[in-house]
C-alpha atoms as a PDB file:
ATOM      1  CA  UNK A   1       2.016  50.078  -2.056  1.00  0.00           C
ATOM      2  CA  UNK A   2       4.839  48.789  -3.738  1.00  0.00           C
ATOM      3  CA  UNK A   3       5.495  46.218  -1.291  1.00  0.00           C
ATOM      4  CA  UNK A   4       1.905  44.836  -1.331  1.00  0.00           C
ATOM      5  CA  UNK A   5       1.733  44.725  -5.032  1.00  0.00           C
ATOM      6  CA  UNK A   6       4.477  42.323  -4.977  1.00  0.00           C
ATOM      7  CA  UNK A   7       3.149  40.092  -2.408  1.00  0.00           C
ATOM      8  CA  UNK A   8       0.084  40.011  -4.443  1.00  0.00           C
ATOM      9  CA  UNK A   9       2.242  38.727  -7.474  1.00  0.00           C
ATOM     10  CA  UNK A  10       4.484  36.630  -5.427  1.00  0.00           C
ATOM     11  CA  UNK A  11       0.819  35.097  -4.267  1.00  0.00           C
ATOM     12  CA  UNK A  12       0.090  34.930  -7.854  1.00  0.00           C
ATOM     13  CA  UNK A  13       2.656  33.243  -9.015  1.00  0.00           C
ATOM     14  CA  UNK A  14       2.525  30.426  -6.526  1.00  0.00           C
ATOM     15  CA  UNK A  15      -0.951  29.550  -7.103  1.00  0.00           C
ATOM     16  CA  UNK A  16       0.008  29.487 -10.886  1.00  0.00           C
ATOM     17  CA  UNK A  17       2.501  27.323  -9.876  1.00  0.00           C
ATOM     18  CA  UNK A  18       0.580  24.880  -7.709  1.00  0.00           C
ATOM     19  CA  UNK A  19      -1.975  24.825 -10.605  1.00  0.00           C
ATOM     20  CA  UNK A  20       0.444  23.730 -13.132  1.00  0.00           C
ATOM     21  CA  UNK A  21       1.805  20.938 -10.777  1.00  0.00           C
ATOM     22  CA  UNK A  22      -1.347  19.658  -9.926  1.00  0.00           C
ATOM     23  CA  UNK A  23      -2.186  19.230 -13.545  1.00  0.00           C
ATOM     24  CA  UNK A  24       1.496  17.804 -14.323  1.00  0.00           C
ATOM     25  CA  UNK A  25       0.720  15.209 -11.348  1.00  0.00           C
ATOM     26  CA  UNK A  26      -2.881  14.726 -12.661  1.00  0.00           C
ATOM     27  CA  UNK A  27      -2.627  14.414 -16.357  1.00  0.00           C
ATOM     28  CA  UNK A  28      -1.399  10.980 -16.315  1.00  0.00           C
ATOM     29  CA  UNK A  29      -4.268   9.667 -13.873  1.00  0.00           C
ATOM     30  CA  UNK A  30      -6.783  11.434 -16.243  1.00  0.00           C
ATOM     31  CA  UNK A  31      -5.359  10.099 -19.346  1.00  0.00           C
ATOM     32  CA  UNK A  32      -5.265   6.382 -18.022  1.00  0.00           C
ATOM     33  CA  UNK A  33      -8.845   6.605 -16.784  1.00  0.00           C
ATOM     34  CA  UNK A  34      -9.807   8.025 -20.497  1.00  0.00           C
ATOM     35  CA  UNK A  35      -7.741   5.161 -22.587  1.00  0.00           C
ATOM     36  CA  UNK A  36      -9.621   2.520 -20.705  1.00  0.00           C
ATOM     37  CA  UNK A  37     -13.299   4.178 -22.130  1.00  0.00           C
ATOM     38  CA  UNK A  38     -11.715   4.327 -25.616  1.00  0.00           C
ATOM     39  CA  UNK A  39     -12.086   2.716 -28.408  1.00  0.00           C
ATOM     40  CA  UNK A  40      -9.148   0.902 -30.191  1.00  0.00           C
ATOM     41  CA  UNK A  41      -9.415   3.544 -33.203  1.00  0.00           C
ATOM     42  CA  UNK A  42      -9.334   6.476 -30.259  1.00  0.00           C
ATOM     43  CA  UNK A  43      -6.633   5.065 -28.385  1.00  0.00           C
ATOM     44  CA  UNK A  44      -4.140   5.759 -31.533  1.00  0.00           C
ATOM     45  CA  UNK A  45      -5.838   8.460 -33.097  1.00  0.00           C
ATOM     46  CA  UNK A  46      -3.755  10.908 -33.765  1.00  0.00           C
ATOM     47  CA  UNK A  47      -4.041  13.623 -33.014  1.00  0.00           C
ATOM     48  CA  UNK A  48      -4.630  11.727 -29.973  1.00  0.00           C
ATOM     49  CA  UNK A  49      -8.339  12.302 -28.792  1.00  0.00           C
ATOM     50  CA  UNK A  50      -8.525  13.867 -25.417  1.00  0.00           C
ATOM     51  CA  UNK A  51     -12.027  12.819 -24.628  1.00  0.00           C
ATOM     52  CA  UNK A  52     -13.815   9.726 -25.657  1.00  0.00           C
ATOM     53  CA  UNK A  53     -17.056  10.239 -28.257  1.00  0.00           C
ATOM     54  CA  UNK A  54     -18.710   8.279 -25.714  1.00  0.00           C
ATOM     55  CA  UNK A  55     -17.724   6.006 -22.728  1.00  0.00           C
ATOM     56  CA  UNK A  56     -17.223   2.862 -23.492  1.00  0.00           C
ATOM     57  CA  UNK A  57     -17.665   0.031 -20.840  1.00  0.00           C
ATOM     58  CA  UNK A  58     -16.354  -2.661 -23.493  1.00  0.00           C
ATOM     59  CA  UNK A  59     -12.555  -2.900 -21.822  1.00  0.00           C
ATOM     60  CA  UNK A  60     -14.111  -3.325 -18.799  1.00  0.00           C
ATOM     61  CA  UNK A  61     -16.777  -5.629 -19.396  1.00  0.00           C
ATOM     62  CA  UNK A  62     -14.073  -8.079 -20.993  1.00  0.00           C
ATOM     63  CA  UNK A  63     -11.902  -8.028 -18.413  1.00  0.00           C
ATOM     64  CA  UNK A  64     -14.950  -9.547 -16.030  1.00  0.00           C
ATOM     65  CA  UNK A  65     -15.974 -12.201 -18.756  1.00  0.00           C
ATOM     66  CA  UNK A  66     -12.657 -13.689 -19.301  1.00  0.00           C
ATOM     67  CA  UNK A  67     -12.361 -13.501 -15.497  1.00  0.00           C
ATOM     68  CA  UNK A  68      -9.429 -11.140 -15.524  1.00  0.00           C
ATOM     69  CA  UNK A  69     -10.743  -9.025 -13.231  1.00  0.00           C
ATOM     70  CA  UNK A  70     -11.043 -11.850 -10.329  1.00  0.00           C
ATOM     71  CA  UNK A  71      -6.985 -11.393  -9.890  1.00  0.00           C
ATOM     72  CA  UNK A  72      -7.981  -7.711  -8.826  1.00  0.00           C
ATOM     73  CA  UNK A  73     -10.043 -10.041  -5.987  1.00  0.00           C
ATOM     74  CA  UNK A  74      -6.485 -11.924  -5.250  1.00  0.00           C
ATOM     75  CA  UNK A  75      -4.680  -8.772  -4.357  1.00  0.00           C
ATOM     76  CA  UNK A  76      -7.491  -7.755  -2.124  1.00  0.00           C
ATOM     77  CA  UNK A  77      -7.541 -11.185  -0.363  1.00  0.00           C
ATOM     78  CA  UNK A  78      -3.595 -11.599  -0.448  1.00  0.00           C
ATOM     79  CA  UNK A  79      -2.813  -7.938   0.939  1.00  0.00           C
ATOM     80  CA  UNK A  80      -6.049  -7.757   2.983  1.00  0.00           C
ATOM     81  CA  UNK A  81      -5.564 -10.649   4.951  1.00  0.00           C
ATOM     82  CA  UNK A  82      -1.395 -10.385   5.286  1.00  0.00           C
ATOM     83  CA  UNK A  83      -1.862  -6.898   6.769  1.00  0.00           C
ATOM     84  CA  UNK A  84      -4.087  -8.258   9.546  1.00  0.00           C
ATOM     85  CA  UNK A  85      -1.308 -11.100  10.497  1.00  0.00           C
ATOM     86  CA  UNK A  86       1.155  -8.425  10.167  1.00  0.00           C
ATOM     87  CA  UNK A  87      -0.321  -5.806  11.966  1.00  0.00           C
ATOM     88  CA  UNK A  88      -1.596  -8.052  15.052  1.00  0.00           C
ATOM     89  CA  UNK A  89       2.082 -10.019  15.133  1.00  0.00           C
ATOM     90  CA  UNK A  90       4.155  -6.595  14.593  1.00  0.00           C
ATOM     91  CA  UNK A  91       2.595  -4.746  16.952  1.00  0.00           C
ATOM     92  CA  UNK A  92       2.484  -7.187  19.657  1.00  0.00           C
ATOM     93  CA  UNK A  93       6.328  -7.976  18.868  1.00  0.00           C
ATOM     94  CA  UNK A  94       6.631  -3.826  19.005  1.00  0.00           C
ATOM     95  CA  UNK A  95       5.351  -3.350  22.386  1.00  0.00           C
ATOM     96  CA  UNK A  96       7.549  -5.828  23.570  1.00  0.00           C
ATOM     97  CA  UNK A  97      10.752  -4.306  21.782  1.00  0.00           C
ATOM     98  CA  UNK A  98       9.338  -0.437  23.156  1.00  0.00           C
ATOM     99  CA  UNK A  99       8.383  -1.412  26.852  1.00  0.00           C
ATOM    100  CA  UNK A 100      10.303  -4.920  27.757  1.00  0.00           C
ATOM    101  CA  UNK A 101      13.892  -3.904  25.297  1.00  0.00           C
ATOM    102  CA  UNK A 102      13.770  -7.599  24.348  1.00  0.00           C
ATOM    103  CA  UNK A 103      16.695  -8.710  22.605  1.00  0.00           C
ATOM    104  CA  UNK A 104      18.832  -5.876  23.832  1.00  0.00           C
ATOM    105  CA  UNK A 105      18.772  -1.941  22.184  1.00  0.00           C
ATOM    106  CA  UNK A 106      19.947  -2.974  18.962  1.00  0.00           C
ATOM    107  CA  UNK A 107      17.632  -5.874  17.751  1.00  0.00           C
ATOM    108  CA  UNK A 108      15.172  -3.012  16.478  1.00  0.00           C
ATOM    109  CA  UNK A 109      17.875  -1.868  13.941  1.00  0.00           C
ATOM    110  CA  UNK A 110      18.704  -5.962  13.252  1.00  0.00           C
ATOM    111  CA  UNK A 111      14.921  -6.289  12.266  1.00  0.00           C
ATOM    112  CA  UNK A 112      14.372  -3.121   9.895  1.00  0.00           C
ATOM    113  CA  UNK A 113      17.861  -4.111   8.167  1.00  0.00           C
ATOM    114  CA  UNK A 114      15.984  -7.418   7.134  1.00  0.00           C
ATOM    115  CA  UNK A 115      13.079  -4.903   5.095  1.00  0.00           C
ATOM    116  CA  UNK A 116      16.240  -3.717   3.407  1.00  0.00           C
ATOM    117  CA  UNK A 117      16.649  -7.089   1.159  1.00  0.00           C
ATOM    118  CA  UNK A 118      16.085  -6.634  -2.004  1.00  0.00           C
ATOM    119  CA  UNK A 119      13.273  -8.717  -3.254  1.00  0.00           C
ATOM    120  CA  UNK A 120      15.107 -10.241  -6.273  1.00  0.00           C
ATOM    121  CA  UNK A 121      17.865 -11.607  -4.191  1.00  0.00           C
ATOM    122  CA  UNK A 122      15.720 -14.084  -2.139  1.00  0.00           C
ATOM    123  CA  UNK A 123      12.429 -14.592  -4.625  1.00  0.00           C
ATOM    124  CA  UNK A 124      14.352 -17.934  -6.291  1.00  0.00           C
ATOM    125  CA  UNK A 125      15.084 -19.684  -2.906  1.00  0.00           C
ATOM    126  CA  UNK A 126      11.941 -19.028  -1.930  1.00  0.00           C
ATOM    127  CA  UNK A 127      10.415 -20.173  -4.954  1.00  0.00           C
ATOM    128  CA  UNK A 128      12.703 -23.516  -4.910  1.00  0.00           C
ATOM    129  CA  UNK A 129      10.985 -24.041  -0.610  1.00  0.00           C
ATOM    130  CA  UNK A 130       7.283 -23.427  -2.043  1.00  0.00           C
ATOM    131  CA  UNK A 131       7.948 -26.024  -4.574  1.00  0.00           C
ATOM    132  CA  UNK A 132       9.753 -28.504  -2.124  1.00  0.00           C
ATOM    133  CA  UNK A 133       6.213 -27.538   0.277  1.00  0.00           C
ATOM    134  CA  UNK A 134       3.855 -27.637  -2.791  1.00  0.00           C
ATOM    135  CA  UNK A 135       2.817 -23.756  -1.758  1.00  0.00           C
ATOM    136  CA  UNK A 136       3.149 -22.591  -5.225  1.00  0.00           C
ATOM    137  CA  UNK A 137       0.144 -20.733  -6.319  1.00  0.00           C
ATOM    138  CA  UNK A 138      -1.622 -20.647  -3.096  1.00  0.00           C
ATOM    139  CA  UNK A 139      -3.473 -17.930  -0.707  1.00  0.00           C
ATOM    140  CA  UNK A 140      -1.437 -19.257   1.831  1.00  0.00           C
ATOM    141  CA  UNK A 141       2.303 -19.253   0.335  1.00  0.00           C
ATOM    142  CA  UNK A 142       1.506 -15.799  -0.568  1.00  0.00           C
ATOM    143  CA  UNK A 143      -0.243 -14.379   2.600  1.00  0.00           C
ATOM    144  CA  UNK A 144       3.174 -16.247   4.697  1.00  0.00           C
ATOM    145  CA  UNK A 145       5.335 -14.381   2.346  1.00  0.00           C
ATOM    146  CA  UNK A 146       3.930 -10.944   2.394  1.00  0.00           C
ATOM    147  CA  UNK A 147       3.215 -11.073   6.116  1.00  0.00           C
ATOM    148  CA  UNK A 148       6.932 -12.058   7.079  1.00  0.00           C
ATOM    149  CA  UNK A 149       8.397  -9.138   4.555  1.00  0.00           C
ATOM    150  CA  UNK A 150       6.223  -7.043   6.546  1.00  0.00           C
ATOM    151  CA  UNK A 151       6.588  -7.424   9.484  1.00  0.00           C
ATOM    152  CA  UNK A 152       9.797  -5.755   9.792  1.00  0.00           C
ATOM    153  CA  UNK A 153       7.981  -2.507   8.531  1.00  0.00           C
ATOM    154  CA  UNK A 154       5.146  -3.110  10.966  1.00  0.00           C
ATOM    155  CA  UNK A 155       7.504  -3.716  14.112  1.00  0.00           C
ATOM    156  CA  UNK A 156       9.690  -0.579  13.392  1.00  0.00           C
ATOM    157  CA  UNK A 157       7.218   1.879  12.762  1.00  0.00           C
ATOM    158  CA  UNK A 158       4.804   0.632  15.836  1.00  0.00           C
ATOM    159  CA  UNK A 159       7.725   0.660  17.997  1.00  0.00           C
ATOM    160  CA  UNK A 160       8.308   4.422  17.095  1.00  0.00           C
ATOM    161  CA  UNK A 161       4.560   4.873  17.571  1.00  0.00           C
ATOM    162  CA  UNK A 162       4.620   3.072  21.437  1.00  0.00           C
ATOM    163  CA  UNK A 163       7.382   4.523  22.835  1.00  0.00           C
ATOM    164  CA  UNK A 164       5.955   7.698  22.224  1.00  0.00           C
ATOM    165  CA  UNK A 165       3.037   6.828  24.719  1.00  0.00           C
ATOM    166  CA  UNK A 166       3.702   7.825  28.160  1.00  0.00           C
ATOM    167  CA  UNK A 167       4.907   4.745  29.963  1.00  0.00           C
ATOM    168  CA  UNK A 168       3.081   6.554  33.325  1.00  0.00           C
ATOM    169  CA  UNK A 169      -0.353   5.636  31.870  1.00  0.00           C
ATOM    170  CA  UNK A 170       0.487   1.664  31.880  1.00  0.00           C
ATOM    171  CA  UNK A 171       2.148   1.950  35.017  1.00  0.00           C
ATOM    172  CA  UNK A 172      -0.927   4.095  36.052  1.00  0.00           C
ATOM    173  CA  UNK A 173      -3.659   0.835  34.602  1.00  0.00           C
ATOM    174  CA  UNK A 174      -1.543  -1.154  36.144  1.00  0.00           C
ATOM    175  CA  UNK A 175      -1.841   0.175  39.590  1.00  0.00           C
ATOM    176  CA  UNK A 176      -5.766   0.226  38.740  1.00  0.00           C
ATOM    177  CA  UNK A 177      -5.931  -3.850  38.716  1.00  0.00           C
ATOM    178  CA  UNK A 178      -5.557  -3.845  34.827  1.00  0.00           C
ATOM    179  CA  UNK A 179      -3.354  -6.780  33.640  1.00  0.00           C
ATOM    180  CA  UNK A 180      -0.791  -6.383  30.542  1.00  0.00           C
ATOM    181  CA  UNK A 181      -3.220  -7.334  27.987  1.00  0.00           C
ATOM    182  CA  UNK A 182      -5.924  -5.279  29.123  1.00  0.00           C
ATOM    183  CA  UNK A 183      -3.152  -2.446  28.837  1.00  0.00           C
ATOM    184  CA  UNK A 184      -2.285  -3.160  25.568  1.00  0.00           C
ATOM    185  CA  UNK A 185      -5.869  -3.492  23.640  1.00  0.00           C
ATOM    186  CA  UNK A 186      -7.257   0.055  26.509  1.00  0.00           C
ATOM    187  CA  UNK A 187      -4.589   2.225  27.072  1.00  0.00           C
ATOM    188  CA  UNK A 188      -1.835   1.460  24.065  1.00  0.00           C
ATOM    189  CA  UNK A 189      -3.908   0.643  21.134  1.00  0.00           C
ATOM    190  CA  UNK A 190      -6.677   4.475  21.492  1.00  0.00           C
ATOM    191  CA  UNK A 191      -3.131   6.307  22.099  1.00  0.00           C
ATOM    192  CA  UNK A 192      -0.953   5.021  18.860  1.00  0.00           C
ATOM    193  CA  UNK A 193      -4.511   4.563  16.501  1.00  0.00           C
ATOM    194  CA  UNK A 194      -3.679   6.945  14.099  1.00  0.00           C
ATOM    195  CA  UNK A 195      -0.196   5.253  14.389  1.00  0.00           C
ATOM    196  CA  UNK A 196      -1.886   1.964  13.825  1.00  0.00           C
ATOM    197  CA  UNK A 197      -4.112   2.800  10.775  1.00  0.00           C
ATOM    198  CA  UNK A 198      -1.101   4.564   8.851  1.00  0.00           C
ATOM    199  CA  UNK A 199       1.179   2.034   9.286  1.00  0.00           C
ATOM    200  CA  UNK A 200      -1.823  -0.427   7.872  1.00  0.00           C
ATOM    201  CA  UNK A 201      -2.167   1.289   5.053  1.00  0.00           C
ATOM    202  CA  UNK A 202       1.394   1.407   4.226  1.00  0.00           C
ATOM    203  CA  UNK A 203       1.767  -2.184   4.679  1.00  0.00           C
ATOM    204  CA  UNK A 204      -1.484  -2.709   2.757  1.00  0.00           C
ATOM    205  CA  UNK A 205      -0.262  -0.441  -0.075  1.00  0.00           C
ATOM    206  CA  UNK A 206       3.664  -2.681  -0.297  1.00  0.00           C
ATOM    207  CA  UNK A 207       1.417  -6.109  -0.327  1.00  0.00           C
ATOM    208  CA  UNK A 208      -1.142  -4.539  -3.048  1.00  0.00           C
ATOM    209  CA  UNK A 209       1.977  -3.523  -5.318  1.00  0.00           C
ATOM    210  CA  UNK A 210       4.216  -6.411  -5.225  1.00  0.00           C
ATOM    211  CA  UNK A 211       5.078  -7.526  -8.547  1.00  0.00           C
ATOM    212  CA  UNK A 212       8.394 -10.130  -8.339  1.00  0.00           C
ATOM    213  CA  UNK A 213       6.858 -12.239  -5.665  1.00  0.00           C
ATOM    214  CA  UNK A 214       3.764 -12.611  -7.273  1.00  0.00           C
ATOM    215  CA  UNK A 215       5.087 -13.108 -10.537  1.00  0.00           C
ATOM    216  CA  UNK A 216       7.320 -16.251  -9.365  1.00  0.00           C
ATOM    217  CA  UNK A 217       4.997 -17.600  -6.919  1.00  0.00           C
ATOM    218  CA  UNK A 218       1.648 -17.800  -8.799  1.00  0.00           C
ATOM    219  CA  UNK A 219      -0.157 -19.310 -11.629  1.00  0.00           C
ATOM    220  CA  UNK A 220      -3.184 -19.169 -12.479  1.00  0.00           C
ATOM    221  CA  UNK A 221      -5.141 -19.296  -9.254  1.00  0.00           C
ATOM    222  CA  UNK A 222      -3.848 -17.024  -7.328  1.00  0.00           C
ATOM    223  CA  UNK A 223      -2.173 -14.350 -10.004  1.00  0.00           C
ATOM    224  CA  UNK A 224      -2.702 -10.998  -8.796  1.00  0.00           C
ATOM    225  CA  UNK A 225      -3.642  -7.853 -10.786  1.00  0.00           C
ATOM    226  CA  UNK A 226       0.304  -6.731 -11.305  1.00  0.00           C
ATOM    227  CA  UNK A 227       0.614 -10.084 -12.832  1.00  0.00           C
ATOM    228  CA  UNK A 228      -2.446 -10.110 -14.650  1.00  0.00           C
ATOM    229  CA  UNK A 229      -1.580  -6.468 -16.327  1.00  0.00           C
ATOM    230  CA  UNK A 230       1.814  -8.072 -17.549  1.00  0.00           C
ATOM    231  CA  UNK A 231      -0.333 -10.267 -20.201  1.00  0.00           C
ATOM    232  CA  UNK A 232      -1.645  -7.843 -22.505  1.00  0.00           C
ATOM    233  CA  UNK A 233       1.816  -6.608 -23.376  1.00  0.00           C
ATOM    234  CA  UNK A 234       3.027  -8.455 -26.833  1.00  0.00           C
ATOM    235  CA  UNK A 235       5.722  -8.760 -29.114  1.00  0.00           C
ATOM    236  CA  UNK A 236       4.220  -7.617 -32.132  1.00  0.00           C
ATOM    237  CA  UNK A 237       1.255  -5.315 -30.096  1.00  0.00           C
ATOM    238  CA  UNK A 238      -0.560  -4.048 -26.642  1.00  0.00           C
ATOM    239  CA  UNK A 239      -3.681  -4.105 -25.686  1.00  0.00           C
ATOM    240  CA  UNK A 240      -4.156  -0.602 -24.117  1.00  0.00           C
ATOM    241  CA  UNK A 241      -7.625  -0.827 -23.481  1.00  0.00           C
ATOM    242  CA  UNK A 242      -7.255  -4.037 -21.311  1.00  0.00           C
ATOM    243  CA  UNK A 243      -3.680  -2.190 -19.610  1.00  0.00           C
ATOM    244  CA  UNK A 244      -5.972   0.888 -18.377  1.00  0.00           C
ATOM    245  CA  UNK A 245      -9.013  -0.913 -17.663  1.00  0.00           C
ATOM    246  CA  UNK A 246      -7.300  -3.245 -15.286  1.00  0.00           C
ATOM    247  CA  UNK A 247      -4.966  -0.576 -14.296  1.00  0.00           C
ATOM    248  CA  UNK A 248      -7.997   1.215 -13.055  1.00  0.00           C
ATOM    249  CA  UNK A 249      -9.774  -1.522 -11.744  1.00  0.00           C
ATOM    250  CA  UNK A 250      -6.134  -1.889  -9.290  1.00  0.00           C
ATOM    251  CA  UNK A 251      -5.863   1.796  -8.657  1.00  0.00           C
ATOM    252  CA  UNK A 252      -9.602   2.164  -7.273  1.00  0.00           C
ATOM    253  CA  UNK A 253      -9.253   0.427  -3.786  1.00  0.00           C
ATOM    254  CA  UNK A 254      -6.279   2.323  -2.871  1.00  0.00           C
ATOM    255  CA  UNK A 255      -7.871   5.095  -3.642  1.00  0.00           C
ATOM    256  CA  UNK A 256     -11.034   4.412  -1.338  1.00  0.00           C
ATOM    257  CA  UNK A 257      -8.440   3.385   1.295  1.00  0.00           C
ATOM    258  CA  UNK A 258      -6.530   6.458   1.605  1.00  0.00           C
ATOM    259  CA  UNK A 259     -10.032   8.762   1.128  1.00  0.00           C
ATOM    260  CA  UNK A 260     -11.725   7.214   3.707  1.00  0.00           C
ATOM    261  CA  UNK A 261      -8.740   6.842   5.974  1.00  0.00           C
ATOM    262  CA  UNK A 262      -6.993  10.077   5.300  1.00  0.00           C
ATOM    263  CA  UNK A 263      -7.049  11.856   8.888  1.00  0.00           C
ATOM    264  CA  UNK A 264      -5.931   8.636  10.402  1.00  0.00           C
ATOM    265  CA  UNK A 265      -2.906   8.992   7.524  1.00  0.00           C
ATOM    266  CA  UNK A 266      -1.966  12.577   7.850  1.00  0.00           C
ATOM    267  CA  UNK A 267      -2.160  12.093  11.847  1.00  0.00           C
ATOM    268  CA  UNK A 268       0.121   9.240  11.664  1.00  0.00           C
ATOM    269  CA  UNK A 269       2.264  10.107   9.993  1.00  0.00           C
ATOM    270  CA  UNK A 270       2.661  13.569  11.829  1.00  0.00           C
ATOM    271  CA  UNK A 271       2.494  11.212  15.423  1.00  0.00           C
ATOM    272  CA  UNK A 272       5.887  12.065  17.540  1.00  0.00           C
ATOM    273  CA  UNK A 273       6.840  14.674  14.765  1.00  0.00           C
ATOM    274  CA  UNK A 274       6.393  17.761  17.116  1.00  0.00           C
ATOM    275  CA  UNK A 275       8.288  16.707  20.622  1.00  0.00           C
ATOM    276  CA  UNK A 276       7.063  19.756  23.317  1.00  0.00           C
END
């Protein structure tokens, strides 16, 4: 009796523990979603007010009338569209690395070293070849960037993700009549898909959240959302309302991402963890 009575507060205790995390982790989410329905007397009330008197849509409804919120539109096109490159370029570089060794056994490692760069140290030479190419403030200067800082990502993590896959199944569609492409896209690509959408979202998620290389490499036309946050901070005041709103307005397609592609996420990640 004894013994069950202190699983059963053992049990307790843990669940009061997860509870209090969960809140700890939560809290801030909650209380950046509630500053952007505020008004500007609730957002320094103090005490502070927890919940707004009522929801107001004003910090929003700037942010779409001043056009702010088209930079949330950037990101989407900037990210969106450098994932694709990266994804269909890494991969395809991948398979070769996995199945072919090209380059020897240590040009994998070579490659992933180059993701290790920090951002700062090559953002001004960069900045100094857009200007010399006139790709300053462009979809395309942008999408080149984020693709090639990608790709390293992209190639190591696929490459994990192929060589994983049976090589007896190619050899097997191969004996069928199947050439290598028709390999690839019906025997590699359904086996590493999971594989595929994590590492997608992952790269998605990097392009979405750049900061530096936006910041030096756009204007006006192509500023994305982590630029366009950086504007309502002053010297003398903030404008919260704006921060949160547009802080919301940049957290809300990640969000759909990952919901909607969570069992591709968790299965990815978890792909070639458990070796039988």
């Amino acid at each position: 009796m004894k013994t069950s009575h202190r699983k059963k507060i053992k049990l307790a205790l843990r669940y009061i523990a997860v509870v209090a995390l969960t809140i700890l982790f939560l809290f801030p989410i909650y209380w950046l979603f509630m500053i952007s329905f505020k008004t500007a007397n609730e957002i320094y009330a103090y005490p502070p007010v927890w919940w707004p008197e009522t929801l107001q849509l004003s910090n929003y409804r700037v942010l779409f009338e001043d056009g702010d919120a088209a930079t949330v539109g950037n990101s989407l096109i900037v990210a969106g569209v450098s994932t694709i490159f990266a994804m269909i370029l890494g991969t395809i570089c991948a398979y070769s690395l996995a199945r072919f060794k090209t380059g020897g056994e240590h040009l994998a490692n070579w490659i992933i070293s180059q993701r290790m760069i920090p951002p700062i140290a090559i953002v001004f030479p960069v900045f100094l070849l857009y200007v010399w190419f006139g790709m300053v403030d462009t979809y395309f200067g942008l999408i080149l960037l984020y693709t090639a800082f990608n790709l390293p990502y992209v190639i190591w993590m696929m490459r994990g993700y192929i060589m994983d896959i049976p090589i007896s199944l190619e050899q097997a569609a191969l004996v069928d009549g199947y050439t290598r492409w028709q390999v690839v896209w019906k025997v590699v690509f359904p086996m590493c898909r999971a594989g595929l959408f994590a590492t997608a979202i992952f790269t998605f998620v990097f392009a979405w959240n750049d900061f530096i290389f936006a910041l030096v490499l756009t204007r006006t036309d192509v500023a994305t959302y982590t630029v366009q946050v950086t504007h309502y901070f002053g010297g003398q005041s903030n404008f919260w309302g704006k921060i949160s709103a547009m802080s919301v307005l940049g957290t809300l397609p990640i969000f759909f991402i990952v919901a909607f592609m969570q069992k591709y996420l968790v299965r990815g990640i978890s792909l070639g963890a458990v070796k039988g």
